[in-house]
Protein backbone atom coordinates (compact mmCIF):
# COMPACT_ATOMS: atom_id res chain seq x y z
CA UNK A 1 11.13 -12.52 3.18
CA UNK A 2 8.68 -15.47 3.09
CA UNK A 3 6.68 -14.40 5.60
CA UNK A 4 6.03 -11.02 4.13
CA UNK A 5 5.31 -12.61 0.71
CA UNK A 6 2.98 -14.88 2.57
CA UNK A 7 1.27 -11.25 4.35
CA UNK A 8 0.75 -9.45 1.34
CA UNK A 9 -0.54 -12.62 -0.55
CA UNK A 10 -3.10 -12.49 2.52
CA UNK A 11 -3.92 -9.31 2.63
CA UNK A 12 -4.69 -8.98 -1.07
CA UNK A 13 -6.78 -12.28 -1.30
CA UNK A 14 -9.16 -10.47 2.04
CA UNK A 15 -9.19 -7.62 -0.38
CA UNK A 16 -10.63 -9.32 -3.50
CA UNK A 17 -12.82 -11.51 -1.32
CA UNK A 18 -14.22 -7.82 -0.09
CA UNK A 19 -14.82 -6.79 -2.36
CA UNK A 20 -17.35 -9.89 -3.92
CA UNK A 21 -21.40 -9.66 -3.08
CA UNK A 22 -20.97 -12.17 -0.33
CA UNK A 23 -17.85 -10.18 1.08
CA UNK A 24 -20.17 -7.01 0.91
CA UNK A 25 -22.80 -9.02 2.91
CA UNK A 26 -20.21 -10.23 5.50
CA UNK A 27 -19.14 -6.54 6.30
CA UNK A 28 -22.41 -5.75 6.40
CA UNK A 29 -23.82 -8.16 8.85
CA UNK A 30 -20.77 -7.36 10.91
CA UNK A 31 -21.78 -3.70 11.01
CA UNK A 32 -18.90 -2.52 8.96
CA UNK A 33 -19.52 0.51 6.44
CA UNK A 34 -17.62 -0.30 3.30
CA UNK A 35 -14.67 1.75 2.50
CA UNK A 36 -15.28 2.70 -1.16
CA UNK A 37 -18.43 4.33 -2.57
CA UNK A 38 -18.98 5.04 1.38
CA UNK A 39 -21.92 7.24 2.08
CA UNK A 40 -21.20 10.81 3.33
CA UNK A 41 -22.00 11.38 7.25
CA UNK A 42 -24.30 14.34 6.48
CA UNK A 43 -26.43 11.38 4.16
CA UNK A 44 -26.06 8.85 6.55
CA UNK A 45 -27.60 11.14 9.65
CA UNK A 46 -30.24 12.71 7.40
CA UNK A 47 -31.68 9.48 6.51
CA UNK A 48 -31.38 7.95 9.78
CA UNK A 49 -33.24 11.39 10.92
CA UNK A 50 -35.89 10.89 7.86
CA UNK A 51 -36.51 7.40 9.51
CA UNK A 52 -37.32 8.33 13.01
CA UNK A 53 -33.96 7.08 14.45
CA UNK A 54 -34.68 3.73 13.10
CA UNK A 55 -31.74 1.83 11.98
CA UNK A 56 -33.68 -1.05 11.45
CA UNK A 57 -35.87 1.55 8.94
CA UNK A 58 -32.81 2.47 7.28
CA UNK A 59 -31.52 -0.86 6.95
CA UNK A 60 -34.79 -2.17 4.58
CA UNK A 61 -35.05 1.01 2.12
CA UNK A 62 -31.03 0.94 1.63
CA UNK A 63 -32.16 -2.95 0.94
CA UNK A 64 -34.83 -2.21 -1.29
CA UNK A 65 -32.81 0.49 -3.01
CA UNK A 66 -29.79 -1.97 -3.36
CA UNK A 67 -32.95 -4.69 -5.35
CA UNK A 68 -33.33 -1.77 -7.54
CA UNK A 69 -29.57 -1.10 -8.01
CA UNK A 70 -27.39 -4.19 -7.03
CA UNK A 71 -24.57 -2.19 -8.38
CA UNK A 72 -24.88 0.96 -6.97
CA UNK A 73 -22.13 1.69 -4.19
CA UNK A 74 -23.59 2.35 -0.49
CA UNK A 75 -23.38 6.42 -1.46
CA UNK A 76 -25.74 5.75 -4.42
CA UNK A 77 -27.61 3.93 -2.23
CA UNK A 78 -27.95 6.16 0.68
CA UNK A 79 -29.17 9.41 -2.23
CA UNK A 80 -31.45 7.22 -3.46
CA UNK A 81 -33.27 6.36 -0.66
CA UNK A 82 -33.42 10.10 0.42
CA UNK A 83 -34.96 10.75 -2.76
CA UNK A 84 -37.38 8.19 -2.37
CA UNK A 85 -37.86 9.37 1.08
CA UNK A 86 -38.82 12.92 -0.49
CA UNK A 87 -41.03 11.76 -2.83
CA UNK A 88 -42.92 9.97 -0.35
CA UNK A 89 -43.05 12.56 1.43
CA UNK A 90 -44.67 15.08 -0.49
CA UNK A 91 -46.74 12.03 -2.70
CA UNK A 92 -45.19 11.49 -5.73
CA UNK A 93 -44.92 8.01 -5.27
């Protein structure tokens, strides 16, 4: 009984700490797409599309998105960036 107490006690504190900016950052720089808020596939291939195949590319505007709107989860993030990427596109920027 001890042991589980001492598992879900665990588990729940990796939660919390997951869910913090720097937890965010960890998963991040690990590779790992966050669970909630995650971006659709469809967004996540268009953009990577929009950006030449660049992951690096889609790394920095889902950066500068995320300076415009720290609180914004990574599907916010992802539309806004293919907005941006639109209105760049046709000049509106």
């Amino acid at each position: 009984m001890r042991t589980l107490v001492v598992l879900v006690s665990l588990v729940a504190l990796g939660a919390l700490f997951l869910s913090t900016s720097t937890g965010r950052s960890l998963l991040e720089r690990l590779g790992i797409q966050p669970l909630r808020g995650r971006a659709p596939k469809d967004d996540r291939t268009f953009l990577l599309k929009a950006c030449g195949g660049d992951g690096a590319l889609v790394r920095e505007r889902l950066a500068a998105e995320r300076g415009r709107f720290p609180q914004a989860t990574d599907a916010e993030l992802h539309r806004k960036a293919i907005r941006r990427w639109f209105q760049e596109r046709d000049g509106q920027t």
